[in-house]
C-alpha atoms as a PDB file:
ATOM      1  CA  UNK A   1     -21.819  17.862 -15.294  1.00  0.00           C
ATOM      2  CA  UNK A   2     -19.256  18.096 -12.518  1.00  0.00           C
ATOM      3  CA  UNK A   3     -19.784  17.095  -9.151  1.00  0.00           C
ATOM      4  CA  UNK A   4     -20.738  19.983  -7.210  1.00  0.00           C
ATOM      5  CA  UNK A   5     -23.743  20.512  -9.878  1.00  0.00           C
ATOM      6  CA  UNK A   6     -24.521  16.682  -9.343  1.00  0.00           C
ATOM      7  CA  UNK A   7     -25.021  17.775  -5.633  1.00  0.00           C
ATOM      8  CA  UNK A   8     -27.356  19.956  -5.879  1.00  0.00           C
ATOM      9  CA  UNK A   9     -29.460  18.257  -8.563  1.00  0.00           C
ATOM     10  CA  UNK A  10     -33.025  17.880  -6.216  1.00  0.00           C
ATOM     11  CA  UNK A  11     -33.688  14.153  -7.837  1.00  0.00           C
ATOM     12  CA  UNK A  12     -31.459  11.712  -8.775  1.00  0.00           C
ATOM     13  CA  UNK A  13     -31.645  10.855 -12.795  1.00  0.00           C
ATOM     14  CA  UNK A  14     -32.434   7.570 -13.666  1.00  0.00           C
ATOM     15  CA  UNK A  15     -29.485   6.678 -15.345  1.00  0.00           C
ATOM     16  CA  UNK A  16     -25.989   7.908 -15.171  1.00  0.00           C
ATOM     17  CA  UNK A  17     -22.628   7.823 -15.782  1.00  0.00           C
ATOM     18  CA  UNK A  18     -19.732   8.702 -13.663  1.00  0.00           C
ATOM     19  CA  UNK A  19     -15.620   8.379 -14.778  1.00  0.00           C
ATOM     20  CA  UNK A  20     -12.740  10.190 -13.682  1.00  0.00           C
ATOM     21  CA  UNK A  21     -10.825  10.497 -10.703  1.00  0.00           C
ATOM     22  CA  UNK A  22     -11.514   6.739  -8.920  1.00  0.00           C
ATOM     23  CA  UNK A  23     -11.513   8.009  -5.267  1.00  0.00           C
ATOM     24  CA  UNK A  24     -14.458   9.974  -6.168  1.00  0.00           C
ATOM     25  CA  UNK A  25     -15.825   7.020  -8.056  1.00  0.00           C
ATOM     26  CA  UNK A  26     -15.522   4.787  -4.790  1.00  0.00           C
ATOM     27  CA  UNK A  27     -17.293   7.831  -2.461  1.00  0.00           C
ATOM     28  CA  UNK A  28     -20.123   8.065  -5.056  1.00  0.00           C
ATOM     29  CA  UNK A  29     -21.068   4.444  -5.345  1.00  0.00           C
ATOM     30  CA  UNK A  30     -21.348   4.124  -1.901  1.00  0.00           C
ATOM     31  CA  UNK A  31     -23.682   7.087  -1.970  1.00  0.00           C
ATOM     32  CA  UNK A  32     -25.639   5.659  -4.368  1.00  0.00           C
ATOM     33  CA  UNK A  33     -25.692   2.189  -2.509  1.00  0.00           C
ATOM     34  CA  UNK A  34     -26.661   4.269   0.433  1.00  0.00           C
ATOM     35  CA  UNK A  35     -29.327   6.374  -1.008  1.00  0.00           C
ATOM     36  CA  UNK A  36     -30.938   3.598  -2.075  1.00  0.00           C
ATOM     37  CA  UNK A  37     -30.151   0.488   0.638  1.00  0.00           C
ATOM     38  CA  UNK A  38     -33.499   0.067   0.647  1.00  0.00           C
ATOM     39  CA  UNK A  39     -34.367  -1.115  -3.219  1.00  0.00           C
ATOM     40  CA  UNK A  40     -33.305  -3.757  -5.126  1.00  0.00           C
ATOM     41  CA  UNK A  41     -30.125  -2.956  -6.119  1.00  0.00           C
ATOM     42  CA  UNK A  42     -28.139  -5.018  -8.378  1.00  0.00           C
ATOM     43  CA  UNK A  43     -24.093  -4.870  -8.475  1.00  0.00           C
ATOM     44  CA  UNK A  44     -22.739  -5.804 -12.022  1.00  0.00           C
ATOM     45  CA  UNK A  45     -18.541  -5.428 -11.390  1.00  0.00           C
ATOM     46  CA  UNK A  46     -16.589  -6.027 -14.834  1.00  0.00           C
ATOM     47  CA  UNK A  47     -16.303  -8.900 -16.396  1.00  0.00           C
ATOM     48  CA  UNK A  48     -19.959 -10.418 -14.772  1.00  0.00           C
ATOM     49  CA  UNK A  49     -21.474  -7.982 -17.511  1.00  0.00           C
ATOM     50  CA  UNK A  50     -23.921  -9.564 -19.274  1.00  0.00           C
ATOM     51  CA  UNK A  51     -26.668  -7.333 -21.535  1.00  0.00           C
ATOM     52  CA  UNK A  52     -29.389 -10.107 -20.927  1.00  0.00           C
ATOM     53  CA  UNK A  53     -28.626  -9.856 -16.571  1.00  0.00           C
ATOM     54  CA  UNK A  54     -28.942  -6.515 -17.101  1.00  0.00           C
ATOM     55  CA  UNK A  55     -31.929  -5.999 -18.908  1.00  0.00           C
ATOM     56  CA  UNK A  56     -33.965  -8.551 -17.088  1.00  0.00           C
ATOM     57  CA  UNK A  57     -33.257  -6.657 -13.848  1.00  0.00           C
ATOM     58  CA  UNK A  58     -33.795  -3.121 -14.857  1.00  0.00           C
ATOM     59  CA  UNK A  59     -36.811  -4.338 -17.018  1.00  0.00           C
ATOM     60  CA  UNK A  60     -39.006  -6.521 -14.595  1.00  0.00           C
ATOM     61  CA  UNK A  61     -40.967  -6.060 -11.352  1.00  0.00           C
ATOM     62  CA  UNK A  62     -39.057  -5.921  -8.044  1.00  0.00           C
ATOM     63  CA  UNK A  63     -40.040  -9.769  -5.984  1.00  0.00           C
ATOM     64  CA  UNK A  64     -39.932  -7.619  -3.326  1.00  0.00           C
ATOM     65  CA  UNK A  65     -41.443  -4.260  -4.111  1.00  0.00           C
ATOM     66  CA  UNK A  66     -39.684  -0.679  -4.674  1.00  0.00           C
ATOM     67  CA  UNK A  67     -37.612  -0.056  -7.512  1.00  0.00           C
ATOM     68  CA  UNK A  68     -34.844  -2.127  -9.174  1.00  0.00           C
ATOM     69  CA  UNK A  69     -31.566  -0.622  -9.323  1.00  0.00           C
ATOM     70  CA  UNK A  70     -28.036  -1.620 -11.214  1.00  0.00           C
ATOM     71  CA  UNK A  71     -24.729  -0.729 -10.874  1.00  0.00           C
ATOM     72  CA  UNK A  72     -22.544  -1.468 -13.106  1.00  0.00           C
ATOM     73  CA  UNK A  73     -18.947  -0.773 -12.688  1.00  0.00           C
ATOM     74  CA  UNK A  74     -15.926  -1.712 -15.488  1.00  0.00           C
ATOM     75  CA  UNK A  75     -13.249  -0.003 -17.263  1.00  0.00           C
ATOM     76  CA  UNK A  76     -14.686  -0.857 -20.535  1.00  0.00           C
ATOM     77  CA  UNK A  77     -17.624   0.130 -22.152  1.00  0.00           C
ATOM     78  CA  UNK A  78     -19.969  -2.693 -21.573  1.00  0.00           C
ATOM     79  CA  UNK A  79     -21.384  -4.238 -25.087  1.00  0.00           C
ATOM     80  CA  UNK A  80     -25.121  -2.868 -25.711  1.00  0.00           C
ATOM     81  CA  UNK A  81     -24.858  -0.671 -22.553  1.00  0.00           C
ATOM     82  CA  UNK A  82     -26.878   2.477 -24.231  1.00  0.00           C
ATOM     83  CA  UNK A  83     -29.837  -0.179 -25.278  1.00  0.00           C
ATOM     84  CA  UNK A  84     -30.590  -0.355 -21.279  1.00  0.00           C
ATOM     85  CA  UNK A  85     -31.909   3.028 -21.062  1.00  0.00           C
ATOM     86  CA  UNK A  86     -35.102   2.418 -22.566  1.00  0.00           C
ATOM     87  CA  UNK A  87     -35.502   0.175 -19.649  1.00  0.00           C
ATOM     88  CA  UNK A  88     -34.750   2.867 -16.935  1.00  0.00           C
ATOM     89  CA  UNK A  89     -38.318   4.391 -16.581  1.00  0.00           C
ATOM     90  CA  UNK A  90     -39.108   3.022 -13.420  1.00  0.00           C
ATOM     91  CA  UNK A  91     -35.895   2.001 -12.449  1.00  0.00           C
ATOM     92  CA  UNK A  92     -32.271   3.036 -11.752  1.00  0.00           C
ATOM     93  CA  UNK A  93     -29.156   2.217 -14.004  1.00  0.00           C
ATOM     94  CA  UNK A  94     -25.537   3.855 -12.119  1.00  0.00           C
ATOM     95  CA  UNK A  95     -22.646   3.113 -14.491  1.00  0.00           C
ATOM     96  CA  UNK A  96     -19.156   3.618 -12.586  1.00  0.00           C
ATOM     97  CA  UNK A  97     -16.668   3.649 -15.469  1.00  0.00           C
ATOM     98  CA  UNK A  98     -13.058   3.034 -14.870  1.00  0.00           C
ATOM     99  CA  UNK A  99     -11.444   3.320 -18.530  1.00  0.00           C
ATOM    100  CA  UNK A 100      -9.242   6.070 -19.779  1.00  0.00           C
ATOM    101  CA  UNK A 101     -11.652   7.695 -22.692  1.00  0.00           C
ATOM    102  CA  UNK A 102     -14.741   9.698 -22.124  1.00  0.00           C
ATOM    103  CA  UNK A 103     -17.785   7.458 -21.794  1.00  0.00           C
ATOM    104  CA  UNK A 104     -20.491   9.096 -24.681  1.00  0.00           C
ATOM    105  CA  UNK A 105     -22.714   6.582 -23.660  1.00  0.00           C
ATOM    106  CA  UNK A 106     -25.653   7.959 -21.812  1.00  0.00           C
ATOM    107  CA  UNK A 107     -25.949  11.736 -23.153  1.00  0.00           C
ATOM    108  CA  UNK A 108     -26.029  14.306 -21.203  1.00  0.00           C
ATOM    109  CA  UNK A 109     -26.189  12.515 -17.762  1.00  0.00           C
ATOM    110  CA  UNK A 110     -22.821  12.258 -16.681  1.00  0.00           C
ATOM    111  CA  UNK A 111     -20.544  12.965 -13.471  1.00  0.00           C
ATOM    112  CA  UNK A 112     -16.483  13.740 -14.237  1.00  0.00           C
ATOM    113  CA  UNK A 113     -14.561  13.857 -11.001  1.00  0.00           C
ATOM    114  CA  UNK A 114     -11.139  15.664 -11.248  1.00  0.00           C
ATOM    115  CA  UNK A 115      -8.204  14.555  -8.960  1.00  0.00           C
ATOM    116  CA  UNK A 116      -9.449  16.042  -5.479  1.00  0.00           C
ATOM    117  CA  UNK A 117      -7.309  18.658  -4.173  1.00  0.00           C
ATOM    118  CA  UNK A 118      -5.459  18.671  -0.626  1.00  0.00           C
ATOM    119  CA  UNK A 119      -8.704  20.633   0.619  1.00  0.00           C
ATOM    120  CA  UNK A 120     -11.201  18.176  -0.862  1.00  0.00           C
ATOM    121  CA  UNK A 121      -9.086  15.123   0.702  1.00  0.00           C
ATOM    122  CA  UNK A 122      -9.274  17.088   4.592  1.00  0.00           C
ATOM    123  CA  UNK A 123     -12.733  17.504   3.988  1.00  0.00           C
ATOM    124  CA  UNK A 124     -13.242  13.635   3.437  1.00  0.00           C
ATOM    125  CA  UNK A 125     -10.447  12.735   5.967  1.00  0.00           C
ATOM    126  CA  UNK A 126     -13.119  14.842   8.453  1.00  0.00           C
ATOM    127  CA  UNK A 127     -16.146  13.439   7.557  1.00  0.00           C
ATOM    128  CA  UNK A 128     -14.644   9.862   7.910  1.00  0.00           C
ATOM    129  CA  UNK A 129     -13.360  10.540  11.710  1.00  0.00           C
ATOM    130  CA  UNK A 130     -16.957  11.673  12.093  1.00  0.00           C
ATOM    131  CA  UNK A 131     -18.096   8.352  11.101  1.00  0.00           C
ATOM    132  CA  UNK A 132     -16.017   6.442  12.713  1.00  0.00           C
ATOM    133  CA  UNK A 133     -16.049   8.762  16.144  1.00  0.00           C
ATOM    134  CA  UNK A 134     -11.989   8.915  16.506  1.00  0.00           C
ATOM    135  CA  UNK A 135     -10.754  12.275  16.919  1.00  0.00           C
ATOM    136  CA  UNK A 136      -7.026  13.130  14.400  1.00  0.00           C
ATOM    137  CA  UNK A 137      -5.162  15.827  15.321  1.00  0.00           C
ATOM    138  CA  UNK A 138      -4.915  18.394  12.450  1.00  0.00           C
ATOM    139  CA  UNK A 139      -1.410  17.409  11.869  1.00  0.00           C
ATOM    140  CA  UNK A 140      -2.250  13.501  11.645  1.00  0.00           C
ATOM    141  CA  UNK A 141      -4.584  14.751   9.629  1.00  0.00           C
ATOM    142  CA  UNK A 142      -2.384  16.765   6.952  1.00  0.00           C
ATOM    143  CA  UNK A 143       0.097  13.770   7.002  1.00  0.00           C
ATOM    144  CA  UNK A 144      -3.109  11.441   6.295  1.00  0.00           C
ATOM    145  CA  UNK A 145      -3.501  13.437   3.004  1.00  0.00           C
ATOM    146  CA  UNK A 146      -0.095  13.881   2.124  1.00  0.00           C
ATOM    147  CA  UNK A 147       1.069  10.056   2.191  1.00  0.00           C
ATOM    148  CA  UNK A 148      -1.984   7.935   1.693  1.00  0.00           C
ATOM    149  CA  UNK A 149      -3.554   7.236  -1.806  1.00  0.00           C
ATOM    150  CA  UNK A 150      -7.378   9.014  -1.058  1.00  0.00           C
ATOM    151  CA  UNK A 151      -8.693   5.800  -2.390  1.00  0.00           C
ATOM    152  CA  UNK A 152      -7.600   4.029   1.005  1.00  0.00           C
ATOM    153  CA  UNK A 153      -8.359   6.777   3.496  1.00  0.00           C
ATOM    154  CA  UNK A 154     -11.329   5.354   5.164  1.00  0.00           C
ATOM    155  CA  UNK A 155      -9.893   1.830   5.599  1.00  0.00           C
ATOM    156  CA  UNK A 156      -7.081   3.395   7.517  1.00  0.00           C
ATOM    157  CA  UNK A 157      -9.159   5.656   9.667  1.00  0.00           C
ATOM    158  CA  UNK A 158     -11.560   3.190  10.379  1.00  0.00           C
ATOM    159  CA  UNK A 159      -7.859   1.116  11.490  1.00  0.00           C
ATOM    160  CA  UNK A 160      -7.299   4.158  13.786  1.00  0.00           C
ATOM    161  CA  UNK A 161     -10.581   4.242  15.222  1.00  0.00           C
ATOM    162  CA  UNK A 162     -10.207   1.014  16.491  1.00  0.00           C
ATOM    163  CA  UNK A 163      -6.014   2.011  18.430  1.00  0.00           C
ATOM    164  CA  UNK A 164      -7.743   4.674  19.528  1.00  0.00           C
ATOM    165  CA  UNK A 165     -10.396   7.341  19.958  1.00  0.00           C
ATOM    166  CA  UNK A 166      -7.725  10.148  20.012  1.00  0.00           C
ATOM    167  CA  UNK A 167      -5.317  10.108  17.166  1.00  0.00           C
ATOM    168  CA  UNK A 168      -1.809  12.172  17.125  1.00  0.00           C
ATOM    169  CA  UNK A 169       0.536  12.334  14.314  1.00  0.00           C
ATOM    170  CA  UNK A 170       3.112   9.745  15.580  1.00  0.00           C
ATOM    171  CA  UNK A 171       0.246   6.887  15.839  1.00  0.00           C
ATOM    172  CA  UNK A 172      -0.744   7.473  12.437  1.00  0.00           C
ATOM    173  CA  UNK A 173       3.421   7.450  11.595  1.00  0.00           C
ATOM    174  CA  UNK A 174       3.574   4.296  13.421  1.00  0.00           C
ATOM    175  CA  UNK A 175       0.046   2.569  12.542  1.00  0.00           C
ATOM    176  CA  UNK A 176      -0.436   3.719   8.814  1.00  0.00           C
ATOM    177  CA  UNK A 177       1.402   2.066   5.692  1.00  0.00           C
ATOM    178  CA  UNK A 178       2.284   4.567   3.095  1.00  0.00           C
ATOM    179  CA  UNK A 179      -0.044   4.013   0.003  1.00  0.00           C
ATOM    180  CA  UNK A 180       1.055   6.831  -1.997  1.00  0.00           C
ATOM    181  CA  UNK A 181       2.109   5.244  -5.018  1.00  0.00           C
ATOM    182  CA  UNK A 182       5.256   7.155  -5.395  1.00  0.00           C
ATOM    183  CA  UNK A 183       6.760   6.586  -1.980  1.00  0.00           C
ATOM    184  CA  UNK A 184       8.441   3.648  -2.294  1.00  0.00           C
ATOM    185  CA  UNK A 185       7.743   2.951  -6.132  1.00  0.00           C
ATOM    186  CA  UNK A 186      11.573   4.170  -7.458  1.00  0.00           C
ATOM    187  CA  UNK A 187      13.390   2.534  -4.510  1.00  0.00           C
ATOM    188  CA  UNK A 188      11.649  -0.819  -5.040  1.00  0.00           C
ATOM    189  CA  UNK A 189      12.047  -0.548  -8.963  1.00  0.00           C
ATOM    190  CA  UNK A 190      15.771   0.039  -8.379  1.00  0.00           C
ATOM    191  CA  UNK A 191      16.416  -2.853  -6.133  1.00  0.00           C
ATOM    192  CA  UNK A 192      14.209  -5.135  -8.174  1.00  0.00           C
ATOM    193  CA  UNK A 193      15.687  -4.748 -11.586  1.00  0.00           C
ATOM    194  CA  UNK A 194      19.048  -5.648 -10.017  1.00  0.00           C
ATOM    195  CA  UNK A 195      19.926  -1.979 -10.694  1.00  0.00           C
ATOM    196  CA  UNK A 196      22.472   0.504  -8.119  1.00  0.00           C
ATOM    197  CA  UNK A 197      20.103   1.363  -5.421  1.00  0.00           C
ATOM    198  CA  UNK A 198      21.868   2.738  -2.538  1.00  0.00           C
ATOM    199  CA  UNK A 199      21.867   6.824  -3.417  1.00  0.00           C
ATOM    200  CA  UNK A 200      17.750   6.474  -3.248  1.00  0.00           C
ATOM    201  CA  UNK A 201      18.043   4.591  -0.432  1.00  0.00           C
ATOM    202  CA  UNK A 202      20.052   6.994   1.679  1.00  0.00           C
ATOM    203  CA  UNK A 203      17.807   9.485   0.925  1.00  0.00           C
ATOM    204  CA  UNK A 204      14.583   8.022   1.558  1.00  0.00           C
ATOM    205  CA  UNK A 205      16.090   6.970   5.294  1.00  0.00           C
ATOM    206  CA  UNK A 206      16.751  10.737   5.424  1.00  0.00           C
ATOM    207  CA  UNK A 207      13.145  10.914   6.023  1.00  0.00           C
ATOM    208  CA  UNK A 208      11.537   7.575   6.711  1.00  0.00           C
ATOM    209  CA  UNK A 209      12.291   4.767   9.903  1.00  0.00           C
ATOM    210  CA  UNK A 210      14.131   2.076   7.997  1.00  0.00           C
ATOM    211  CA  UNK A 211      12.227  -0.603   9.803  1.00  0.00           C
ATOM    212  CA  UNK A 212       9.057   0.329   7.667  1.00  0.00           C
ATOM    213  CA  UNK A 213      11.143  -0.758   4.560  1.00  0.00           C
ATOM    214  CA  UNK A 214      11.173  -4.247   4.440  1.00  0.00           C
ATOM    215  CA  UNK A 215       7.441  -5.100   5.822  1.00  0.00           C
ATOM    216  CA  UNK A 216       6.960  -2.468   2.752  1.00  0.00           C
ATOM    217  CA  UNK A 217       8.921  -4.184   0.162  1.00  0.00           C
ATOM    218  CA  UNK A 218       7.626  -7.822   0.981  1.00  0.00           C
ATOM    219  CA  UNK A 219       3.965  -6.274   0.203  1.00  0.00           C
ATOM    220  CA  UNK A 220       5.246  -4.924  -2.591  1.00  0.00           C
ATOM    221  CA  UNK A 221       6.295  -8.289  -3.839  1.00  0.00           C
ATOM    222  CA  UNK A 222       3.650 -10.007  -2.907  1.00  0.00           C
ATOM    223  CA  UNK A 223       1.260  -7.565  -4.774  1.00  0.00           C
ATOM    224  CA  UNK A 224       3.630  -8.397  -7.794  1.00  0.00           C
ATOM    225  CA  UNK A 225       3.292 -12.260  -7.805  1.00  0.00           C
ATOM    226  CA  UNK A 226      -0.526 -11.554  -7.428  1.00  0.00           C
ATOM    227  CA  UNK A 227      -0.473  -9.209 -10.934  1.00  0.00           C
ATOM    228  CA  UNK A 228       1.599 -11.845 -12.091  1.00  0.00           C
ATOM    229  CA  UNK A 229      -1.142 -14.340 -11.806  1.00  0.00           C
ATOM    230  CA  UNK A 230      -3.492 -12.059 -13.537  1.00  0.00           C
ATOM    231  CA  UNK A 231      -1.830 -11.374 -16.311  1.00  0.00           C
ATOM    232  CA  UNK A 232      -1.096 -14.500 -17.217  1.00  0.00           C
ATOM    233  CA  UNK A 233      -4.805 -15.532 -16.245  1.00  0.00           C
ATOM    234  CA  UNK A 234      -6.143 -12.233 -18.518  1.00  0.00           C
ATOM    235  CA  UNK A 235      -3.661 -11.351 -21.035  1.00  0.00           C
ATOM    236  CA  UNK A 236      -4.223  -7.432 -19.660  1.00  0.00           C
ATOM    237  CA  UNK A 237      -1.668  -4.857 -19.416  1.00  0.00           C
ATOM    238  CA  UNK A 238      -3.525  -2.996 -17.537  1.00  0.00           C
ATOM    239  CA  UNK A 239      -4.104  -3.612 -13.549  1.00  0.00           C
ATOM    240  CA  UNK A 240      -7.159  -1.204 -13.314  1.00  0.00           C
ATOM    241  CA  UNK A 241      -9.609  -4.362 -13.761  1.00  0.00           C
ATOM    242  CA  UNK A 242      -8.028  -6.251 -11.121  1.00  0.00           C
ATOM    243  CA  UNK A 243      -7.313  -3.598  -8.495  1.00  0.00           C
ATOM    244  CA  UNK A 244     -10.613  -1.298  -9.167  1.00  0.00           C
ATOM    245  CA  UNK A 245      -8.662   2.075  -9.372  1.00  0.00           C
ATOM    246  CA  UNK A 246      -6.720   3.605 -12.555  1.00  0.00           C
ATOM    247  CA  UNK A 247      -2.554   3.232 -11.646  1.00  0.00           C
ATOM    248  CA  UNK A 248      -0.590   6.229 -12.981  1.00  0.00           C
ATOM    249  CA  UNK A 249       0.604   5.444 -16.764  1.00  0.00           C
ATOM    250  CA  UNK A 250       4.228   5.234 -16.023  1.00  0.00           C
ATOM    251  CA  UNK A 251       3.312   3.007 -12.763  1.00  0.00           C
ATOM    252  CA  UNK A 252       1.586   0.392 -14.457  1.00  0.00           C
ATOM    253  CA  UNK A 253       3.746   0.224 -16.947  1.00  0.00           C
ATOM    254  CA  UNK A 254       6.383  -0.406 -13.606  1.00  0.00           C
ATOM    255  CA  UNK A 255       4.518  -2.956 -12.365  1.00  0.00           C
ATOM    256  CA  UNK A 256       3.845  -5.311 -15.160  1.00  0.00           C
ATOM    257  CA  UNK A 257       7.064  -5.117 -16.364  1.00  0.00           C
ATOM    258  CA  UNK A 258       8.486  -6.631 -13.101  1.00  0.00           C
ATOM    259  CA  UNK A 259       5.553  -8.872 -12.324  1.00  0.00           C
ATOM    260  CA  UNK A 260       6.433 -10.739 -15.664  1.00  0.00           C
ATOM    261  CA  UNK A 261       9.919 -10.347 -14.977  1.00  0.00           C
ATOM    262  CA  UNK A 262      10.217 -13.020 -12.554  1.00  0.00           C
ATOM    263  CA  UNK A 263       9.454 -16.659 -12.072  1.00  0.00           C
ATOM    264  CA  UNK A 264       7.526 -18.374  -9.261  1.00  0.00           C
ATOM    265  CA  UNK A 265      10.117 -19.842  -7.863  1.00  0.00           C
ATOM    266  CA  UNK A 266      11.942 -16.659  -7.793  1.00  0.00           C
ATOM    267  CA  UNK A 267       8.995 -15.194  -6.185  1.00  0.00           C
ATOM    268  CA  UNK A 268       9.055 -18.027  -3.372  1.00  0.00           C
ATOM    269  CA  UNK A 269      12.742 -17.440  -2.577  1.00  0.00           C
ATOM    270  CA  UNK A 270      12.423 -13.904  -2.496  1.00  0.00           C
ATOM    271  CA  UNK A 271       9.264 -13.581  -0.111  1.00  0.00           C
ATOM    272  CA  UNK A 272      10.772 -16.865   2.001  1.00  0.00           C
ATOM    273  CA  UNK A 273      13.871 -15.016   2.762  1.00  0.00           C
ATOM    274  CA  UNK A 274      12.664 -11.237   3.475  1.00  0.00           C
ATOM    275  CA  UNK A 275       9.294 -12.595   6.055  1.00  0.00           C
ATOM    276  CA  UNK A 276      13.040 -14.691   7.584  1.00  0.00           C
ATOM    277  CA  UNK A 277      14.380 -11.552   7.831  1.00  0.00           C
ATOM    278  CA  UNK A 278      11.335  -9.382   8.843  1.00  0.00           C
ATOM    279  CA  UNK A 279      10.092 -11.796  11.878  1.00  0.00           C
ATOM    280  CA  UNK A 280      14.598 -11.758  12.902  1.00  0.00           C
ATOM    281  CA  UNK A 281      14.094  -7.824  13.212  1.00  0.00           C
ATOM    282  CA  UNK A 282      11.004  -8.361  15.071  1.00  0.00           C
ATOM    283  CA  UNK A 283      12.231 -10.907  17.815  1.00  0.00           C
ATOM    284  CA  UNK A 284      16.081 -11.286  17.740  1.00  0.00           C
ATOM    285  CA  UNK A 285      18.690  -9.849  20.458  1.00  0.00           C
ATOM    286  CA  UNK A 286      20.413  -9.232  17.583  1.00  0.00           C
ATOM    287  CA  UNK A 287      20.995  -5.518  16.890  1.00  0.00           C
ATOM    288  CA  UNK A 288      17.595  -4.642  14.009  1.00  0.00           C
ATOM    289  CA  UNK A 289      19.276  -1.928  12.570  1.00  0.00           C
ATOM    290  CA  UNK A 290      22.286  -5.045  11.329  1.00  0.00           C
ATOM    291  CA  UNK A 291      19.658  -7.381  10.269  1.00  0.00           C
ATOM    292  CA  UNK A 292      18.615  -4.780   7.996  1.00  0.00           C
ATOM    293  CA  UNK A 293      21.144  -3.534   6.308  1.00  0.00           C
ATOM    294  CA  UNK A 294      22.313  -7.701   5.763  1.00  0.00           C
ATOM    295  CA  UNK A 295      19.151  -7.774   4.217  1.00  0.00           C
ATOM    296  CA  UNK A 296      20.036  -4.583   1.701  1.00  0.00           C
ATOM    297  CA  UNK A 297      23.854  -6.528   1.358  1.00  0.00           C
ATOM    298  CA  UNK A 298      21.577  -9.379  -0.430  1.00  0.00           C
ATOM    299  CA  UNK A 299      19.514  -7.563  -2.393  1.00  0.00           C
ATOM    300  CA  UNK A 300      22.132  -5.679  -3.997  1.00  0.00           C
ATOM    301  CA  UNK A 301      23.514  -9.256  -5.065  1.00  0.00           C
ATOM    302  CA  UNK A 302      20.402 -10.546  -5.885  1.00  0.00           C
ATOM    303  CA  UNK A 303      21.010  -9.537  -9.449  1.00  0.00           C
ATOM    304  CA  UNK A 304      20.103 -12.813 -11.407  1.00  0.00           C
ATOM    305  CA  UNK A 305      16.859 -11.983 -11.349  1.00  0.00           C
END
């Protein structure tokens, strides 16, 4: 079923599985978690799936009355997963599925979310500054949608509510990092294979404050070193199991290629000599807009990586 015929649905089944787009994923577990605070609910999150946990849970009486529910979320199917059903009766089994093939696990009871569209993402961006009682102006609000990855919107908003209880568009400019996956992805991929970056840059200045660039590109890096570390800890090409959310194809594919690329010690001198550069801009005399492009001088030499 899709999700508007999932909202209207009177009772919640007792088991179900829900795949797709991963914003929507992240909203409906926390309904579910919500809807049920109350219960015994059990959180199973990729590899801590074991069929025997599982089982046991869904299978025996609550210690503490009401009904036992489990969550499980992974981007694989989870060995033995359809053998839990016969133990859903009386309780509650939510599987949030993260992979890239249609889970035919459970039958009919399944949720698909498609990628939310710009009015679906204003809707959520609304309810959100409900919750958190800030009030966005409608065009902080369209720039909200248009640069941050959905999956991050509350964080951010809940960051606002807490600058302010009246939002305008230049304290989201100034407060909120750009998560959209393609705004800095080419530039950064350009600079860090070593390859002529300088065309991309001028025109991403043509529309972006060139002191957000650096603080950017030192996440960036840092985000790297840490997929670095898990790939070499889990053998995985793929970056959904350790971030929770499905990258775009050709991003992953970015992203492990450079996090491999380079060695720790690389990594070190990199980081040691942008957060140099980055607290310089912040506190020198020294004229910022210098320090930076000394900064873009080294990384265009910084080819023996």
């Amino acid at each position: 079923m899709y999700k508007k015929d999932f909202d209207k649905l009177s009772k919640i089944p007792n088991y179900c599985v829900f795949y797709g787009n991963s914003f929507y994923l992240q909203q409906y577990e926390n309904k579910i978690i919500e809807k049920f605070k109350d219960e015994n609910i059990l959180k199973i999150y990729f590899d801590e799936y074991d069929y025997e946990i599982a089982k046991t849970h869904l299978s025996e009486s609550s210690l503490f009355g009401g009904v036992n529910v489990l969550i499980i979320k992974h981007n694989k199917i989870p060995q033995n997963i359809e053998k839990l059903l016969k133990f859903t009766k009386e309780s509650y089994l939510f599987f949030f599925y993260y992979g890239n093939k249609k889970p035919e696990v459970f039958g009919k009871n399944f949720v698909r979310f498609f990628e939310p569209s710009l009015k679906d993402i204003m809707e959520q961006i609304n309810i959100f500054s409900q919750k958190y009682g800030v009030e966005i102006s409608q065009e902080a609000k369209m720039y909200l949608a248009r640069t941050t990855e959905s999956v991050f919107l509350e964080k951010e908003i809940e960051k606002l509510s807490n600058y302010s209880d009246k939002i305008s568009l230049n304290d989201v400019k100034n407060l909120v990092f750009e998560y959209k996956e393609e705004s800095f992805e080419d530039l950064f991929n350009l600079i860090l294979n070593g390859r002529d970056f300088y065309s991309e840059l001028e025109y991403f200045l043509e529309t972006n404050d060139y002191k957000r660039i650096i603080p950017a590109l030192i996440r960036y890096i840092r985000d790297l070193y840490i997929y670095n570390l898990y790939i070499k800890k889990t053998g995985s090409a793929s970056l959904e199991g350790l971030l929770g959310y499905r990258l775009p194809v050709h991003i992953n594919k970015q992203r492990v290629e450079l996090a491999i690329k380079f060695r720790e010690k690389e990594y070190f001198e990199l980081l040691k000599f942008l957060l140099h550069k980055e607290l310089e801009m912040r506190n020198s005399e020294k004229n910022k807009e210098s320090i930076f492009w000394e900064t873009v001088s080294f990384l265009k030499m910084f080819n023996s990586f």
